[in-house]
Protein backbone atom coordinates (compact mmCIF):
# COMPACT_ATOMS: atom_id res chain seq x y z
CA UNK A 1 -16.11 49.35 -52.98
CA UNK A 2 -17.55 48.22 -50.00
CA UNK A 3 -21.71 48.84 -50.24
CA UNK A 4 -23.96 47.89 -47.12
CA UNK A 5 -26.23 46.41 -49.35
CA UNK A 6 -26.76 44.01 -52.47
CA UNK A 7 -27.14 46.17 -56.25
CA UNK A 8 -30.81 45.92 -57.71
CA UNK A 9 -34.26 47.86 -57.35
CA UNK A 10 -35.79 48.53 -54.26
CA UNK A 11 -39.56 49.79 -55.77
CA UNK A 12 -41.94 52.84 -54.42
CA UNK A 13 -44.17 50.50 -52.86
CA UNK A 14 -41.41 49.56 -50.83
CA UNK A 15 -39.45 52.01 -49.98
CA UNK A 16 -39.47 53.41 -46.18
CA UNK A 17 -38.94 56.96 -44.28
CA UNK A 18 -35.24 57.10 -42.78
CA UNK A 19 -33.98 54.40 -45.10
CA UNK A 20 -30.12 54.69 -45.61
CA UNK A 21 -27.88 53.18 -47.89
CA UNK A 22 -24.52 53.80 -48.75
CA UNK A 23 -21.07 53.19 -50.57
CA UNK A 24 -17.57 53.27 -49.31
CA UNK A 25 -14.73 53.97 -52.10
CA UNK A 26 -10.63 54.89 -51.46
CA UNK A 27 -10.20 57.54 -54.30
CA UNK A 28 -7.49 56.60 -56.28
CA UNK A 29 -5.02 58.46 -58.91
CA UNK A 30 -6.27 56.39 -61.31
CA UNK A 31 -9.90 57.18 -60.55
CA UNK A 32 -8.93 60.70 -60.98
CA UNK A 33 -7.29 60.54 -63.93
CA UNK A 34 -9.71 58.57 -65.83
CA UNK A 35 -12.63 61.21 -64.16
CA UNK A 36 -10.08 64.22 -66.01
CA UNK A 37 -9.77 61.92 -69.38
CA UNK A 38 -13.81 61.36 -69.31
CA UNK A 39 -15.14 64.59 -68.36
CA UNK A 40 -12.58 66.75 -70.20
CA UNK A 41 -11.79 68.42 -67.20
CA UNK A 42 -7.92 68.43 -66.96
CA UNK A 43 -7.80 71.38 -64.78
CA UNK A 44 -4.01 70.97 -62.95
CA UNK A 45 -5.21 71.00 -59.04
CA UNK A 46 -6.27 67.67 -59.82
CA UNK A 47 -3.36 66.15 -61.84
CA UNK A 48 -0.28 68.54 -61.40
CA UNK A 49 1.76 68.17 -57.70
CA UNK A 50 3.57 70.85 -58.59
CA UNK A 51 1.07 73.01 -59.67
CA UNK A 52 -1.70 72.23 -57.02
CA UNK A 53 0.93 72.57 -54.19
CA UNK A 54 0.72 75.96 -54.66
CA UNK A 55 -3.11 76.29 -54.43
CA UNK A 56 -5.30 76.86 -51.28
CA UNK A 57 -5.22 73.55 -51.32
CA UNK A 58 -1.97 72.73 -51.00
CA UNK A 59 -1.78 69.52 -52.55
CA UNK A 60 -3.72 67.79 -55.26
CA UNK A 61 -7.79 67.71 -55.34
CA UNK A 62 -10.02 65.18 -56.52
CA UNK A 63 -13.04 66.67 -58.87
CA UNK A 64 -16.24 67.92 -56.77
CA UNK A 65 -18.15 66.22 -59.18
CA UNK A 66 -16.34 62.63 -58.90
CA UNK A 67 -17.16 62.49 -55.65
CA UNK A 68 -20.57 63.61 -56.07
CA UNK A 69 -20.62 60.27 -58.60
CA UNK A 70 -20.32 58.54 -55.81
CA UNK A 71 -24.08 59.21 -54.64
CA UNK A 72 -25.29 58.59 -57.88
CA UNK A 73 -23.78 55.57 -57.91
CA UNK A 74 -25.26 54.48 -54.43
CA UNK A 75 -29.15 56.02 -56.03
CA UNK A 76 -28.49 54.18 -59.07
CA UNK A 77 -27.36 50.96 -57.36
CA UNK A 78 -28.85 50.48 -54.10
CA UNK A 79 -31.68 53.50 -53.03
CA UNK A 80 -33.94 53.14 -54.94
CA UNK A 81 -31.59 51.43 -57.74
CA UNK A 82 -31.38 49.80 -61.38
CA UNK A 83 -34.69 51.62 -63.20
CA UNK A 84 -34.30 54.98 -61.14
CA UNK A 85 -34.62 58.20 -63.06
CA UNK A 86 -32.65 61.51 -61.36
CA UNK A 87 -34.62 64.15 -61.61
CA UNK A 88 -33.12 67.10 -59.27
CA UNK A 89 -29.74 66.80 -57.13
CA UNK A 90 -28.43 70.10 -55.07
CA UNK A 91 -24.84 70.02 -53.91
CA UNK A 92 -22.88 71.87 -51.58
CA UNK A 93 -19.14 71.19 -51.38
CA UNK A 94 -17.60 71.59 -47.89
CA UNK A 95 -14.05 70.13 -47.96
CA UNK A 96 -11.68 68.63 -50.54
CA UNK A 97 -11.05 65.05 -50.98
CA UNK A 98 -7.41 64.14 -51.84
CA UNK A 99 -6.35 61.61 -53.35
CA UNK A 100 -6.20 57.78 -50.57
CA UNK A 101 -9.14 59.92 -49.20
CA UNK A 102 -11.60 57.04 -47.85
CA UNK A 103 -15.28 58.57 -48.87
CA UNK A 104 -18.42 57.32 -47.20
CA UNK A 105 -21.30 58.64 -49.53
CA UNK A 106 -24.67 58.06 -48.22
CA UNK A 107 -28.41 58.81 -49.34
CA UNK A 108 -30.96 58.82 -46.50
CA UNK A 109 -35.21 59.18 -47.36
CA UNK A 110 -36.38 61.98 -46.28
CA UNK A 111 -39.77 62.50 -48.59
CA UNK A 112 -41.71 59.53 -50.72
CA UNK A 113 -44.74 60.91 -53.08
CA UNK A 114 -46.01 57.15 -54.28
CA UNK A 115 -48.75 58.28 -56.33
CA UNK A 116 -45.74 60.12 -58.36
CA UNK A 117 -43.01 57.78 -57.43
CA UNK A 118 -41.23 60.40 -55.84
CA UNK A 119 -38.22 60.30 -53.31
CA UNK A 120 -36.89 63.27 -51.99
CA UNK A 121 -32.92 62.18 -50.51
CA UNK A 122 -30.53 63.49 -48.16
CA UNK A 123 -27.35 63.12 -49.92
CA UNK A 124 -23.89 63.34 -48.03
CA UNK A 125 -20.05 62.59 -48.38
CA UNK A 126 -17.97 61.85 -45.61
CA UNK A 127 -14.23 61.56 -44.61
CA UNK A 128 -12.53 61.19 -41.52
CA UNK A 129 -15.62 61.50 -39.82
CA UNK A 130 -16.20 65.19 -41.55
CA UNK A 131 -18.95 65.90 -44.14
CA UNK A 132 -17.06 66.82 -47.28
CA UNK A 133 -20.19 67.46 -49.41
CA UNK A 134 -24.05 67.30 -48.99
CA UNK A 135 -26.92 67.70 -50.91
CA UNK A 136 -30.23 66.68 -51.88
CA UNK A 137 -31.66 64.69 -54.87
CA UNK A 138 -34.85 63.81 -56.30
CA UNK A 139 -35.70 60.75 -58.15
CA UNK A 140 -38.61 58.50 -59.73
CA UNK A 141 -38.27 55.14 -58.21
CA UNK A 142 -39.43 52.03 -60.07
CA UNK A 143 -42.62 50.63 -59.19
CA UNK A 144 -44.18 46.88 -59.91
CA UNK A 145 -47.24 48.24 -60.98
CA UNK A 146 -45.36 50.19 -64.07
CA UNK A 147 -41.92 48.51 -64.36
C-alpha cells in the first residue's frame, strides 16, 4: 500500500478544513478471495470467470464493499486515525473495480464540529483517473483533552 502519510492519530484540535489523505492499493485475487471467505459473501461475479463473463460485467468484480474498506482503512489509519469512532458513511458505487485494478481511495474534510469532535468527510475511490465510488462519512476524532 502506498499511503501519503505516516499511520497514527491526528486529534480534533488539530485537524484542518480541506485536509486530504489517502491510500493507494492494487486489488488482488487474493484480496478478493479472502474479502468472499471473511464476509461470507461468495457470490460468483467475484470468484467464478466463467460465470461473471457472462454478467454486465463481463469479467470478474471485486466486492463494493472491499473497496469501500479501503476508506475506512485510510479514516482509521491516517484522517483522523487510531482512536476514531465511525459514526455515519453514505456510499454510492459508480464503476466496478476488477481485479489488478489500482484504487486511489481518498477522504477530504469537509465539516469539523470540535465541541462534538465531529468530522464530516468526502469519501472517494478512484481508478484510471475515474471515480469508481464516493461517499460521505462521519466520525468522532480523538481529542487530547479526552483521549
Amino acid at each position: 500500500m502506498l499511503d501519503n502519510m505516516p499511520r497514527g492519530t491526528i486529534c480534533i484540535e488539530d485537524i484542518e478544513m480541506g485536509m486530504v489523505r489517502y491510500l493507494r492499493k492494487v486489488i488482488t485475487d487474493e484480496d478478493i478471495e479472502k474479502f468472499a471467505q471473511v464476509s461470507t459473501d461468495r457470490n460468483p461475479v467475484h470468484l467464478d470467470d466463467d460465470y461473471a463473463q457472462d454478467t454486465i460485467f463481463e469479467g470478474r468484480i471485486a466486492h463494493g464493499m472491499l473497496t469501500a474498506g479501503l476508506i475506512s482503512a485510510v479514516i482509521g489509519e491516517q484522517l483522523p486515525g487510531h482512536g476514531t469512532i465511525y459514526m455515519s458513511q453514505s456510499l454510492k458505487f459508480l464503476a466496478p473495480v476488477r481485479p489488478g485494478d489500482l484504487v486511489l481511495a481518498e477522504v477530504e474534510v469537509t465539516d469539523i464540529v470540535i465541541d462534538k469532535r465531529r468530522v464530516k468527510l468526502d469519501c472517494r475511490c478512484i481508478v484510471d483517473g475515474k471515480k469508481v465510488l464516493v461517499g460521505e462519512a462521519m466520525v468522532m476524532a480523538p481529542s487530547r483533552k479526552f483521549d
